[in-house]
N, C-alpha and C. Protein backbone atom coordinates (compact mmCIF):
# COMPACT_ATOMS: atom_id res chain seq x y z
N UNK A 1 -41.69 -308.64 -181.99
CA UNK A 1 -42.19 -307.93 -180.84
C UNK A 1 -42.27 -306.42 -181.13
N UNK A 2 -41.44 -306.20 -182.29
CA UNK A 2 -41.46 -304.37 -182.18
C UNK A 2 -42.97 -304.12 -183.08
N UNK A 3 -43.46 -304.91 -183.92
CA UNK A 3 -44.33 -304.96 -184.74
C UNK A 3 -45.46 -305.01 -184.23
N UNK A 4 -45.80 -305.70 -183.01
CA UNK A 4 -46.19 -306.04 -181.98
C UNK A 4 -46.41 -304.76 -180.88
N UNK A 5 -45.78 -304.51 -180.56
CA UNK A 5 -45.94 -303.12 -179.74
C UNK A 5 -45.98 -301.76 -180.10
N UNK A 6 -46.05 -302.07 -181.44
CA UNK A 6 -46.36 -300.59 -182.61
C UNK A 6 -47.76 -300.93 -182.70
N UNK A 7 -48.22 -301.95 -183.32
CA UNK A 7 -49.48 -302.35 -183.35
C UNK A 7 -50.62 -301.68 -182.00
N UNK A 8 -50.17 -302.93 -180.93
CA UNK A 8 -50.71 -302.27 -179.67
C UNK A 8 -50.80 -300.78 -179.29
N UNK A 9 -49.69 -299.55 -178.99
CA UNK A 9 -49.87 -298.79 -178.82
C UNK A 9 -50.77 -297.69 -180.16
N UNK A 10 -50.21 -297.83 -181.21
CA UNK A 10 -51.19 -297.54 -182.25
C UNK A 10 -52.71 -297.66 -182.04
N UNK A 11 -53.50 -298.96 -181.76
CA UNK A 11 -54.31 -299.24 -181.31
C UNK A 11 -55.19 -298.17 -180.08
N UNK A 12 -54.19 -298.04 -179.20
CA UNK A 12 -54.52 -297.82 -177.91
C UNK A 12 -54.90 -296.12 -178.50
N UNK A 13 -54.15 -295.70 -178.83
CA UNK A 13 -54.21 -293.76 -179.50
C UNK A 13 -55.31 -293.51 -180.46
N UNK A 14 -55.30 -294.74 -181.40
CA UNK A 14 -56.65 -294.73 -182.30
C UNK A 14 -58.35 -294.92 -181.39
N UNK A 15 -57.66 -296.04 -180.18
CA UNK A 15 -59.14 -296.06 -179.54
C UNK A 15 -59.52 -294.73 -179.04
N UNK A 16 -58.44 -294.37 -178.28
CA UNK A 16 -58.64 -293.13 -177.60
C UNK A 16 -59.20 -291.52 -178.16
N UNK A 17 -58.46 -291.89 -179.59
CA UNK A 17 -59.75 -290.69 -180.77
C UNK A 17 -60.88 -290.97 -180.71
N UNK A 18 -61.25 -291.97 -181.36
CA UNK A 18 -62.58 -292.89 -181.46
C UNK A 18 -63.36 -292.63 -180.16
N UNK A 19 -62.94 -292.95 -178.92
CA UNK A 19 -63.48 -292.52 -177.82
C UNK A 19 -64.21 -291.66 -177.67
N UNK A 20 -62.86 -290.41 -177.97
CA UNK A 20 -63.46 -289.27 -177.60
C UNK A 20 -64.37 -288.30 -178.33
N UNK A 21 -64.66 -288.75 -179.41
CA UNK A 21 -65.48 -288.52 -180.23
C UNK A 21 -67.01 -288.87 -179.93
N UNK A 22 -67.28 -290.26 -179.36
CA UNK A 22 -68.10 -290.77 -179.05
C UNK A 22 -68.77 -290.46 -177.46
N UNK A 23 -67.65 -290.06 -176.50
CA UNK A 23 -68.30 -289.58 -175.56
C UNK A 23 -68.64 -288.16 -175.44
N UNK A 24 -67.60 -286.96 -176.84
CA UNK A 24 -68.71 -285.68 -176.91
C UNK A 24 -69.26 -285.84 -177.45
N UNK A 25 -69.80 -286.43 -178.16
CA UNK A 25 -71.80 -286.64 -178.70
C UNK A 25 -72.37 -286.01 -178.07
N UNK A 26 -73.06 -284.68 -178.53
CA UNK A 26 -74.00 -284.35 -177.92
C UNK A 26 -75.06 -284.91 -177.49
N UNK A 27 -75.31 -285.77 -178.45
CA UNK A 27 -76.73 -287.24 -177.96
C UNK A 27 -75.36 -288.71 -177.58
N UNK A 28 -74.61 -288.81 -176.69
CA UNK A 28 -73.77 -289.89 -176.62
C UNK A 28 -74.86 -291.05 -175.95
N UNK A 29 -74.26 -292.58 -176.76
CA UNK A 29 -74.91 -293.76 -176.34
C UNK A 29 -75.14 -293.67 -174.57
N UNK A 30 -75.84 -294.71 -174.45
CA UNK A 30 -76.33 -294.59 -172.73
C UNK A 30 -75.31 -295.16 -172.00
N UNK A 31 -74.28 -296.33 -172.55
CA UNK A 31 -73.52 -296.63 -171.90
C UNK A 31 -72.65 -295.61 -171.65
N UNK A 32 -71.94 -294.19 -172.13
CA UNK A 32 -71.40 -293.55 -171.73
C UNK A 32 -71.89 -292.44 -170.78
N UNK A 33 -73.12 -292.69 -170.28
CA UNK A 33 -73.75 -292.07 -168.92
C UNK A 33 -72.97 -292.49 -167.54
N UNK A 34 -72.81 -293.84 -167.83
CA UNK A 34 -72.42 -294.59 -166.32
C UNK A 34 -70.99 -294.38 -165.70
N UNK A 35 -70.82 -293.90 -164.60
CA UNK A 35 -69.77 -293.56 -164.08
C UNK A 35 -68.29 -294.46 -164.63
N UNK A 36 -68.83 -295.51 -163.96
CA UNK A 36 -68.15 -296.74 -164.30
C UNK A 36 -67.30 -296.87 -165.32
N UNK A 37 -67.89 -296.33 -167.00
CA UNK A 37 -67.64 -296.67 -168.08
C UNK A 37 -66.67 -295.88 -168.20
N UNK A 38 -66.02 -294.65 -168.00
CA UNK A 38 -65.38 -293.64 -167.91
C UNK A 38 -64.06 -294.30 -167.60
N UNK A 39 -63.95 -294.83 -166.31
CA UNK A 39 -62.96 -295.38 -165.42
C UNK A 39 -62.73 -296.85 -166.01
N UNK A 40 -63.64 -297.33 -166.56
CA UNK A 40 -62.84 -298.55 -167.12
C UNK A 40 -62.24 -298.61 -168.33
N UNK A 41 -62.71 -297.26 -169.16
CA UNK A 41 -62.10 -297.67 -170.51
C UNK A 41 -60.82 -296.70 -170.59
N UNK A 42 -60.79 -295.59 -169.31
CA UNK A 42 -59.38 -295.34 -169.34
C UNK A 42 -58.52 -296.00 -168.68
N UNK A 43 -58.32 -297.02 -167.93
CA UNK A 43 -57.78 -297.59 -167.25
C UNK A 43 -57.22 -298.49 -168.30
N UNK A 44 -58.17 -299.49 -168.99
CA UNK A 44 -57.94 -300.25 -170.10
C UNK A 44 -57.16 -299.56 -171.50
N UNK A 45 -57.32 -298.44 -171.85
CA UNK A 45 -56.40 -297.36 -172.46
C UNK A 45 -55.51 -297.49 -172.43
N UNK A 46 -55.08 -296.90 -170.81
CA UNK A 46 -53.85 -296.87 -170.52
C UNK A 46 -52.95 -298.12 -170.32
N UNK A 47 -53.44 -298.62 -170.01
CA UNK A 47 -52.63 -300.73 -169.79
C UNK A 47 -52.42 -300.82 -171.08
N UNK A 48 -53.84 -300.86 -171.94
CA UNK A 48 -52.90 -300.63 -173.52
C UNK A 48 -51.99 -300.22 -174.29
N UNK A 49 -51.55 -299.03 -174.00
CA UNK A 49 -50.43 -298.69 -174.06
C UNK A 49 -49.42 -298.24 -173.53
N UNK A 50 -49.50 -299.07 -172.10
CA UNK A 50 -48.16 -299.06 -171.48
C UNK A 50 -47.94 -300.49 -172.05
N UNK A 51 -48.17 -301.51 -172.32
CA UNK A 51 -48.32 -302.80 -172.37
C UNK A 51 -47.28 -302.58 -173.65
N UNK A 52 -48.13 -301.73 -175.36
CA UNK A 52 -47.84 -301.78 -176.38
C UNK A 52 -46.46 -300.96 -176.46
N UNK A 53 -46.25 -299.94 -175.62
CA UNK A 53 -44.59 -298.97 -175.12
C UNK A 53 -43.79 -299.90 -174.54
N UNK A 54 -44.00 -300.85 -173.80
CA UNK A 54 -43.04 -301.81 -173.44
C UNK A 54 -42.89 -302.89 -174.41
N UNK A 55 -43.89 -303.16 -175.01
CA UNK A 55 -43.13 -304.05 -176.27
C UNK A 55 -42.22 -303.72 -176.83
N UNK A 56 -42.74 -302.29 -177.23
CA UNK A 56 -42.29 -301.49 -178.39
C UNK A 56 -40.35 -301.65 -178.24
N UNK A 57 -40.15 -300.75 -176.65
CA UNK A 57 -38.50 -301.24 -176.23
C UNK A 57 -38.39 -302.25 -176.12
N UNK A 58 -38.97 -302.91 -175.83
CA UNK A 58 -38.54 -304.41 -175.52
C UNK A 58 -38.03 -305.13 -176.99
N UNK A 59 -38.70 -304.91 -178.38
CA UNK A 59 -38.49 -305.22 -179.38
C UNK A 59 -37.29 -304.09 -180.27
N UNK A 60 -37.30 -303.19 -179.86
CA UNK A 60 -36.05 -302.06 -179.94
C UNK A 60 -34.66 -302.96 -179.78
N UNK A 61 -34.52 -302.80 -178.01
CA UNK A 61 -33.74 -303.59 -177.26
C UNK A 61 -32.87 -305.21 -177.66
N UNK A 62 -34.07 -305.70 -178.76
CA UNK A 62 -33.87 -307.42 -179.11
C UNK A 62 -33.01 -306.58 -180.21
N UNK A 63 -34.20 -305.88 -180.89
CA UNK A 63 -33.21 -305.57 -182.38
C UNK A 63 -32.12 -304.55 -182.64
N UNK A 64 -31.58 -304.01 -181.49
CA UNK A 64 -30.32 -303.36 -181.25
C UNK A 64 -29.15 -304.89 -180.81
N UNK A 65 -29.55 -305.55 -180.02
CA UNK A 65 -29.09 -306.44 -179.59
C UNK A 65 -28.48 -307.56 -181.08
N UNK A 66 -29.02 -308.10 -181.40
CA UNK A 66 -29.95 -309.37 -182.39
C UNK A 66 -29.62 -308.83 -184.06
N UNK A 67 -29.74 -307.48 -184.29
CA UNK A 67 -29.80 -306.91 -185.58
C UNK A 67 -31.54 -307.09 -186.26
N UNK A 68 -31.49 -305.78 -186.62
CA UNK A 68 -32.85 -305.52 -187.18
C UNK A 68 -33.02 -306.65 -188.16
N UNK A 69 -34.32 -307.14 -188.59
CA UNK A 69 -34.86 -308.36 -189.30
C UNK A 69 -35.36 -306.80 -190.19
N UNK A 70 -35.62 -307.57 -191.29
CA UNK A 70 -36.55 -306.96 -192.65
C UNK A 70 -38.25 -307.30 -192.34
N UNK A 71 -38.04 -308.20 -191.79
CA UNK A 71 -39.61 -308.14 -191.93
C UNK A 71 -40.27 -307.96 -190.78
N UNK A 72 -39.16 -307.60 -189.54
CA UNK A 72 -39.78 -306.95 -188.07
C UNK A 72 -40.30 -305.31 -189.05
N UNK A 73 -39.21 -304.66 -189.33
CA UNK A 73 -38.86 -303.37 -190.35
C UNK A 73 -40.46 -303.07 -190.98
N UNK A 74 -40.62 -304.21 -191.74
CA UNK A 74 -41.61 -304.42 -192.81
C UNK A 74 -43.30 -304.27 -192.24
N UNK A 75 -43.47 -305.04 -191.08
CA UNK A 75 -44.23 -305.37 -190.25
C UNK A 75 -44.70 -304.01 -189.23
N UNK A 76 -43.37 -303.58 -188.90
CA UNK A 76 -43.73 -302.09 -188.43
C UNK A 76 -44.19 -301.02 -188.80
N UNK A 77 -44.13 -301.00 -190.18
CA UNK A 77 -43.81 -299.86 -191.62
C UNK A 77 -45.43 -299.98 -191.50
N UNK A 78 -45.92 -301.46 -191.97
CA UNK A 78 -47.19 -301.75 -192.51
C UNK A 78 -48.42 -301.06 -191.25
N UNK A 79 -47.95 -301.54 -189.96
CA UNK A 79 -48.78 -301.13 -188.75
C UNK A 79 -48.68 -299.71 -188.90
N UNK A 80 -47.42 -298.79 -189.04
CA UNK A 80 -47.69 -297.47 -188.75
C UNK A 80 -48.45 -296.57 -189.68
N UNK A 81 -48.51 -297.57 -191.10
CA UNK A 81 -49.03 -296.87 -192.74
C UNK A 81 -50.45 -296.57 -192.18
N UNK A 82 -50.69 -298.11 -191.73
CA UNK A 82 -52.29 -298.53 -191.04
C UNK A 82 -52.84 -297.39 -190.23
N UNK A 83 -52.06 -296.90 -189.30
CA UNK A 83 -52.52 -296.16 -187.67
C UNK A 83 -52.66 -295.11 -188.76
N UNK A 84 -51.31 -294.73 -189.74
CA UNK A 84 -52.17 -293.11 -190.45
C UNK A 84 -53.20 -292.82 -190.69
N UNK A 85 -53.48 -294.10 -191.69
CA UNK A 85 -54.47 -293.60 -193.02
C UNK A 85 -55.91 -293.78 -191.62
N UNK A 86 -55.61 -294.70 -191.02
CA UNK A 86 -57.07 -294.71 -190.05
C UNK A 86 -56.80 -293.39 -189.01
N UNK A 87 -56.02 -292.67 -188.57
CA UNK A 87 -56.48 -291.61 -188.21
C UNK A 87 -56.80 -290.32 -189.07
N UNK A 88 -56.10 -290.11 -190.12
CA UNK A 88 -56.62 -289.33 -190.89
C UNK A 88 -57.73 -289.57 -191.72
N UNK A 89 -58.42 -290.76 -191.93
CA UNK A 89 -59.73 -290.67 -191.93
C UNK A 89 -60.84 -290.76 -190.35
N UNK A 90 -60.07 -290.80 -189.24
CA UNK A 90 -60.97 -289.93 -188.37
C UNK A 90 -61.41 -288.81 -188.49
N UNK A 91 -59.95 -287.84 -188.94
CA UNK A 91 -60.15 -286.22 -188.67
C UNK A 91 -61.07 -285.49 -187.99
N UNK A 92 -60.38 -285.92 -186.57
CA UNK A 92 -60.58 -285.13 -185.42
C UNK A 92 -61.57 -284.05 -185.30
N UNK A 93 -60.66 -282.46 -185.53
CA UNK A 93 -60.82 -281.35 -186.09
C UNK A 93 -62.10 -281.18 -186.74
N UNK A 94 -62.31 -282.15 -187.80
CA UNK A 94 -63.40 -281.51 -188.84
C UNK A 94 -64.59 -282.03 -187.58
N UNK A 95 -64.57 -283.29 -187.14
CA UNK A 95 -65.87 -284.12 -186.55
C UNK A 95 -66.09 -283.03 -184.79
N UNK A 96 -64.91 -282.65 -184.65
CA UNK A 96 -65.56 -281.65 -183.34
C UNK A 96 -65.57 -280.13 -184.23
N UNK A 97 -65.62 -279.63 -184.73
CA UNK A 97 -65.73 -278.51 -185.20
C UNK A 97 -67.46 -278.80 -185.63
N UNK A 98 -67.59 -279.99 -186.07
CA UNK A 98 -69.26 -280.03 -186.68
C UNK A 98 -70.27 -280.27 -185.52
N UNK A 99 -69.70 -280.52 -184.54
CA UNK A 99 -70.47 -281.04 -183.43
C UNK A 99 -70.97 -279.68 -182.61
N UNK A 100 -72.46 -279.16 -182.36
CA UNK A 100 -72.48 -277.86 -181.79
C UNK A 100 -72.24 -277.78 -180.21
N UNK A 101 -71.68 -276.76 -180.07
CA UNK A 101 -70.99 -276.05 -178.76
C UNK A 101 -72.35 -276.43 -177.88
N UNK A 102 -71.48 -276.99 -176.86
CA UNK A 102 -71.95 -276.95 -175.67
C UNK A 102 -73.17 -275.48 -175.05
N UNK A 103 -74.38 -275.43 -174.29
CA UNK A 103 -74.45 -274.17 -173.95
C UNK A 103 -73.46 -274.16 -172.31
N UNK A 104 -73.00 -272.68 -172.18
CA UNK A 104 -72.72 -272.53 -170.92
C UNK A 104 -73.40 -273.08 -169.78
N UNK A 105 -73.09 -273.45 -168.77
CA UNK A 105 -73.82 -273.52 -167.38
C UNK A 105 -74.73 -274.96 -167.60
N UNK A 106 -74.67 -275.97 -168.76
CA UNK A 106 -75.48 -276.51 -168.95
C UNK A 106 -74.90 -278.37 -169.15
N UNK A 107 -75.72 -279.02 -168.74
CA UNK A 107 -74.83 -280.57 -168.83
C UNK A 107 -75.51 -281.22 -170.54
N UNK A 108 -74.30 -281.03 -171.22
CA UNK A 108 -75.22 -281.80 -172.67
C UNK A 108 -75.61 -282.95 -172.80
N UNK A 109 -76.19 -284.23 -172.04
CA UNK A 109 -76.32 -285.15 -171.84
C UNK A 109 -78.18 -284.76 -170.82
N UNK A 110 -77.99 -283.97 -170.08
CA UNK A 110 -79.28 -283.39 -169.79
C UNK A 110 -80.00 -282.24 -169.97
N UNK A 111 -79.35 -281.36 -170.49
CA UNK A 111 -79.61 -280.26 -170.84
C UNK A 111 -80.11 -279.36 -169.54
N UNK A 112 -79.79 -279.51 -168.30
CA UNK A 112 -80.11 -278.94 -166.99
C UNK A 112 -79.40 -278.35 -166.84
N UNK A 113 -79.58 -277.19 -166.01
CA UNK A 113 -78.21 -276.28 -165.46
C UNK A 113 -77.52 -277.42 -164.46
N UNK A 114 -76.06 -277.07 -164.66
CA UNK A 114 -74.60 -277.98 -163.69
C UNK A 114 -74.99 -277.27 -162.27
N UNK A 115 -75.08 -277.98 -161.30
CA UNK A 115 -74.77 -276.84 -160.06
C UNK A 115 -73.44 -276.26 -160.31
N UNK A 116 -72.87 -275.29 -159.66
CA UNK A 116 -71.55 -274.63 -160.16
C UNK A 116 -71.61 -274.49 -158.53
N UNK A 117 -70.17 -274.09 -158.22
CA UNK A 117 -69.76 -273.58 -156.96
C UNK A 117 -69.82 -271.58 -156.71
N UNK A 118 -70.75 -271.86 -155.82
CA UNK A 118 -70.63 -270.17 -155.57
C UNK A 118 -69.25 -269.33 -155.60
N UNK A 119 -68.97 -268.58 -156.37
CA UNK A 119 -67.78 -267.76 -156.21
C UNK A 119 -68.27 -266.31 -155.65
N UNK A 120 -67.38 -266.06 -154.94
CA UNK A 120 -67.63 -264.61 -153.75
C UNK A 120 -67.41 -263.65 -154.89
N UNK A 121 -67.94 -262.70 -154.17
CA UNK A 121 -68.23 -261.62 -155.12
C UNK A 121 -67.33 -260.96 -155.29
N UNK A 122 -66.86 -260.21 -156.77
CA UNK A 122 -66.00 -259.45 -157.07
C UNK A 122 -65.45 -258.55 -155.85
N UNK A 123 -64.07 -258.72 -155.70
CA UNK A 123 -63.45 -257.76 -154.77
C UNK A 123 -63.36 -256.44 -154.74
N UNK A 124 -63.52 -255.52 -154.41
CA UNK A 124 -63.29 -254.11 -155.01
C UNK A 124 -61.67 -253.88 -154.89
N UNK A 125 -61.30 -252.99 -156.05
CA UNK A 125 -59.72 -252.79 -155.43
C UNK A 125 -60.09 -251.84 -154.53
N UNK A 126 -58.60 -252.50 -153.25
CA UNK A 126 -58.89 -251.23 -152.52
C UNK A 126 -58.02 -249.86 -153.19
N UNK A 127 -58.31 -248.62 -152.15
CA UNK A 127 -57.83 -247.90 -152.67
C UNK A 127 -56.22 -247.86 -152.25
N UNK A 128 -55.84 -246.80 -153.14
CA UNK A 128 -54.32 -247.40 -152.58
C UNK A 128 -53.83 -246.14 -151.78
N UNK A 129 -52.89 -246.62 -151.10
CA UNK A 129 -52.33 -246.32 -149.68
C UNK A 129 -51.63 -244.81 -149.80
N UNK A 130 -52.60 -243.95 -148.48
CA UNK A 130 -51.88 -242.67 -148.33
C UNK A 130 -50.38 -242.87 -147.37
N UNK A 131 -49.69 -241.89 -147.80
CA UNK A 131 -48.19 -241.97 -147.31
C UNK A 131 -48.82 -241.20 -145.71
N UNK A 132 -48.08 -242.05 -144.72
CA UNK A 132 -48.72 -241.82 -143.29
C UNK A 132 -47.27 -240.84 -142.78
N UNK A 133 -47.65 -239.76 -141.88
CA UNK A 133 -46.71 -238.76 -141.44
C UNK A 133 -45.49 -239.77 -140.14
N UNK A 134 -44.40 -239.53 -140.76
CA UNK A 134 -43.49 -240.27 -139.53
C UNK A 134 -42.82 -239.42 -138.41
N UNK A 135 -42.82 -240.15 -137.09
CA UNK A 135 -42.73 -239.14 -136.44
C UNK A 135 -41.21 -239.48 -135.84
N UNK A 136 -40.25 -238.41 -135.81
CA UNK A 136 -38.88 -238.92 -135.79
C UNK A 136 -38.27 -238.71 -134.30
């Protein structure tokens, strides 16, 4: 089970790079237009790895209990070697650094100006306060 819930949550962190890579695409697939898609694949994310974090203790828990096995050990080692080498051949960093900047004010998926919310106009400072005569 600990092998098991290393796996899973591993999984769940690797999708979630992968993701997010794919939904800043400046040209991103059409399925990531739809509201929908947003909300289901973080939802499903997250169940993923709450699911794969409760294994994870749950298989802790046996093998504090039970005594660690070699090949729970072995099994875990192999999943976490795995989650490396596949995120460091994501590399994050390099794949959004190559991807060009957004323009301001603009939706990259349509290239239209965002409506934005009116913000009131700069305040002036007021001036600051003459000392008023007291009368005793």
């Amino acid at each position: 089970m600990l092998a098991l819930g290393g796996l899973l949550t591993s999984a769940a962190i690797l999708a979630l790079a992968a993701l997010a890579l794919v939904f800043r695409n400046p040209n991103p697939p059409r399925w990531t237009t739809s509201s929908w898609a947003g909300e289901l694949i973080s939802v499903g994310l997250v169940s993923l790895f709450a699911l794969g974090l409760a294994m994870f203790v749950a298989g802790a828990v046996g093998a504090y209990r039970e005594g660690l096995q070699l090949i729970d050990l072995g099994l875990l080692a192999a999943v976490l070697l795995g989650a490396l080498v596949i995120w460091r051949r994501l590399d994050l960093r390099a794949a959004f650094r190559a991807m060009p900047p957004e323009p301001v004010g603009t939706d990259a998926r349509s290239a239209e100006p965002v409506a934005t919310t009116s913000l009131p106009p700069a305040a002036t400072e007021p001036l600051p306060s003459q000392p008023t005569p007291r009368v005793a």
